[in-house]
Protein backbone atom coordinates (compact mmCIF):
# COMPACT_ATOMS: atom_id res chain seq x y z
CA UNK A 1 120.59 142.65 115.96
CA UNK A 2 121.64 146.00 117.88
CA UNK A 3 119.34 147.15 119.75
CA UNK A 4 117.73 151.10 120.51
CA UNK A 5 119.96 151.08 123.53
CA UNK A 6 123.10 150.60 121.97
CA UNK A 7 122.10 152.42 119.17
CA UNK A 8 121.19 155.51 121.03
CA UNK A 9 124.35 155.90 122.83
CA UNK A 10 125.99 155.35 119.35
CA UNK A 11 124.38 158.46 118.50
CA UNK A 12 125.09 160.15 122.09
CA UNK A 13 128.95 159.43 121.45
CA UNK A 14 128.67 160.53 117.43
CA UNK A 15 126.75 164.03 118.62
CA UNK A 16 128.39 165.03 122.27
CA UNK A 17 131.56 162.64 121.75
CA UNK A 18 132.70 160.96 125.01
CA UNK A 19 131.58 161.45 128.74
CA UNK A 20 134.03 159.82 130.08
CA UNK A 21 136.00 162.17 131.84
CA UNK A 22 133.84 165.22 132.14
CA UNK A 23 132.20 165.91 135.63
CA UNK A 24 128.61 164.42 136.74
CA UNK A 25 125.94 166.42 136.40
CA UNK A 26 124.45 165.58 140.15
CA UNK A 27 125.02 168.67 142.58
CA UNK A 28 127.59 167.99 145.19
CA UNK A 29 128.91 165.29 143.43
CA UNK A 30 132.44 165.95 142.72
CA UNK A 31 132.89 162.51 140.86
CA UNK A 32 134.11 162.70 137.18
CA UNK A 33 131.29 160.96 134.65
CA UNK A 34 131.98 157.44 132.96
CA UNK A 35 129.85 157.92 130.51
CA UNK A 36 126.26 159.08 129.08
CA UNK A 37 123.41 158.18 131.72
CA UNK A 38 119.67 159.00 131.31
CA UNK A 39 118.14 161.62 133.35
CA UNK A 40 115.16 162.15 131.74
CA UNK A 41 111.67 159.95 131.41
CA UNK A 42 112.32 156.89 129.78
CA UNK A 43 110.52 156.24 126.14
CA UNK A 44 111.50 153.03 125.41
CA UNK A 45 111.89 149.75 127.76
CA UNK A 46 114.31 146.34 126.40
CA UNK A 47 117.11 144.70 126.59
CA UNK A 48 120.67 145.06 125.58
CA UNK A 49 122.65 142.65 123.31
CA UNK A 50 123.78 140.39 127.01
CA UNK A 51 119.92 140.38 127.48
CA UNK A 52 120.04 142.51 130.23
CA UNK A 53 116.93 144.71 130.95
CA UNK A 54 116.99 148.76 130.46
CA UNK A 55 115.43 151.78 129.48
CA UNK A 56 116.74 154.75 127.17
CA UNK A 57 114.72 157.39 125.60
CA UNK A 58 115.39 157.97 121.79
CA UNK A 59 115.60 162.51 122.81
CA UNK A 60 119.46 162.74 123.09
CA UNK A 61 118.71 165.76 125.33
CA UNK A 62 117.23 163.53 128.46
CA UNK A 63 121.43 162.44 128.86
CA UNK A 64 123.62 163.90 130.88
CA UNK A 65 127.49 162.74 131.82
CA UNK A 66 127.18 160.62 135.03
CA UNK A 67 129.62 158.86 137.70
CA UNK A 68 129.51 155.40 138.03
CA UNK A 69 127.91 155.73 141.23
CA UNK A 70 124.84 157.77 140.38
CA UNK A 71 124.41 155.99 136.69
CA UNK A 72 124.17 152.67 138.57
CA UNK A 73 121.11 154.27 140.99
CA UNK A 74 119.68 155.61 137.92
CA UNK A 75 120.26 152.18 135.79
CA UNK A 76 118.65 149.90 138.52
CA UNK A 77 115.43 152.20 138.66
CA UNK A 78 114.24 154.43 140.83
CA UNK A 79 115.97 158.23 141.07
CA UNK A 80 118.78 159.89 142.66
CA UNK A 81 116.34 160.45 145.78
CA UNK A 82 114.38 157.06 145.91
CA UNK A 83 115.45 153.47 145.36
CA UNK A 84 113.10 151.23 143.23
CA UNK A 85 111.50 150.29 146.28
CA UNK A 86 110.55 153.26 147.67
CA UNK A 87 113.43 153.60 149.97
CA UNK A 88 115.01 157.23 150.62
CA UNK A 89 118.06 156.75 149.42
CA UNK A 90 119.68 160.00 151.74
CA UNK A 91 118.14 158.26 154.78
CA UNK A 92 119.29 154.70 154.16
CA UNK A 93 122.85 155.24 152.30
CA UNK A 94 124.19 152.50 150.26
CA UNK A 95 126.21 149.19 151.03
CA UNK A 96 129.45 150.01 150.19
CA UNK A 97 130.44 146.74 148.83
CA UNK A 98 127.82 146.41 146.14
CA UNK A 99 125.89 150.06 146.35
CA UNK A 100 123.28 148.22 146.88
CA UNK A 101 120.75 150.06 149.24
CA UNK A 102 121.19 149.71 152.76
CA UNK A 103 117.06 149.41 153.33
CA UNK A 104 116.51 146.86 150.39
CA UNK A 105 119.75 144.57 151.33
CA UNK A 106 118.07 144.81 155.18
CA UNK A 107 114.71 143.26 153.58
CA UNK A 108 116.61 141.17 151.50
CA UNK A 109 118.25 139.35 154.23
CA UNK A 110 115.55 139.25 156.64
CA UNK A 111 113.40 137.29 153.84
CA UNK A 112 116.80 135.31 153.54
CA UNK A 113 116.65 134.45 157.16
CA UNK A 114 112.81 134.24 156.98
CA UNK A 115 112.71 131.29 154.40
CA UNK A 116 116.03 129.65 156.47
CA UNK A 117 114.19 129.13 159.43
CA UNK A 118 111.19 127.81 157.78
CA UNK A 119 112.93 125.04 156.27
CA UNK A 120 113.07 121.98 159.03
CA UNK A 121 116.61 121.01 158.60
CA UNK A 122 118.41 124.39 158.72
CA UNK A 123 116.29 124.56 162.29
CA UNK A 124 117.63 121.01 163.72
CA UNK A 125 120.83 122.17 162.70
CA UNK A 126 120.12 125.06 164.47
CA UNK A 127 119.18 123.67 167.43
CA UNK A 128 121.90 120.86 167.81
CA UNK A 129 124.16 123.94 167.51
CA UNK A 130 122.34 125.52 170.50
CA UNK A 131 122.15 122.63 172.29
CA UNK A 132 126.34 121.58 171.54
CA UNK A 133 126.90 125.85 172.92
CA UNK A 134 125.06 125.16 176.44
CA UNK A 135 126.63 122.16 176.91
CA UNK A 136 129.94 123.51 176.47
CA UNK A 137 129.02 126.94 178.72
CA UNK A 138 127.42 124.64 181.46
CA UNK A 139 131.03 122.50 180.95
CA UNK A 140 133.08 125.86 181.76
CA UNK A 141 130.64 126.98 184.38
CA UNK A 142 130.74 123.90 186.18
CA UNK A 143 134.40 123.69 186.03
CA UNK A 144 134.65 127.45 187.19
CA UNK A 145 132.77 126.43 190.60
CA UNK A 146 134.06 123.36 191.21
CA UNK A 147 137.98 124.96 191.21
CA UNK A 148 136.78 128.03 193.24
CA UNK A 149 134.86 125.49 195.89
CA UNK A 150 138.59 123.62 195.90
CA UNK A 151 140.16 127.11 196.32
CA UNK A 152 137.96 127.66 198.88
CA UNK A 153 137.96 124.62 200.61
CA UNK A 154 142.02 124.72 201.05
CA UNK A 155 141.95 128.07 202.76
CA UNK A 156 139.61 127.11 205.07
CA UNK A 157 141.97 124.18 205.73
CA UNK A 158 144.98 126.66 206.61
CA UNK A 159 142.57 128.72 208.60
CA UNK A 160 142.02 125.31 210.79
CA UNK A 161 145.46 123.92 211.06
């Protein structure tokens, strides 16, 4: 079964012909478009053939050529100016490994490291990490003093003799 998705951008490709090379239709982007995104209100709400969830509208006029960068912001929700959860995407920026954004990968790990602390043995591994790290800076300390207290103790021997 093919579904309104794939069908629409069937029709997009049969009416306009390719994207793929023209340039994207977001000012200041200078980026050349890799295919048909959506920039108008979405009508209809799915999935595509991989099961994957997304949204198309069945108006060919609500597409536009986009880069891959802005599609993808469009594609994962939200708009060019806000990421799905309400993060300003101008203030935060993106990751620039995943263009994932930079606000939503910052909650993503702190409820990462949230939920790692919680559980009891990520903390006594924790804390027997700690606990080896002192040990081994009170090792080097102590060995510090006790070789400048020998330094020390020798000059004040050639002082004497």
């Amino acid at each position: 079964m093919t579904s309104g998705y794939v069908i629409v951008h069937e029709m997009l490709r049969r009416e306009f012909g390719t994207a793929v090379g023209r340039p994207c239709v977001v000012s200041g982007c200078t980026s050349l478009a890799d295919g048909w995104g959506l920039v108008g209100e979405a009508t209809n709400y799915g999935e595509k053939n991989d099961g994957t969830a997304v949204r198309w509208s069945t108006d060919l006029r609500d597409y536009a050529p986009l880069c891959f960068s802005h599609n993808a912001q469009l594609d994962g929700g939200g708009d060019l100016l806000m990421c799905p959860r309400g993060h300003v995407r101008i203030t935060w920026g993106k990751d620039a490994t995943n263009s994932e954004c930079v606000g939503c990968r910052r909650e993503r790990l702190r409820e990462y490291k949230r939920r790692r602390r919680a559980d009891p043995e990520y903390r006594a591994r924790e804390n027997a990490r700690d606990r080896a790290q002192k040990a081994k800076r009170r090792a080097q300390t102590t060995a510090q003093t006790s070789a400048a207290t020998k330094g020390r103790q020798a000059t004040n021997r050639e002082g004497q003799s």
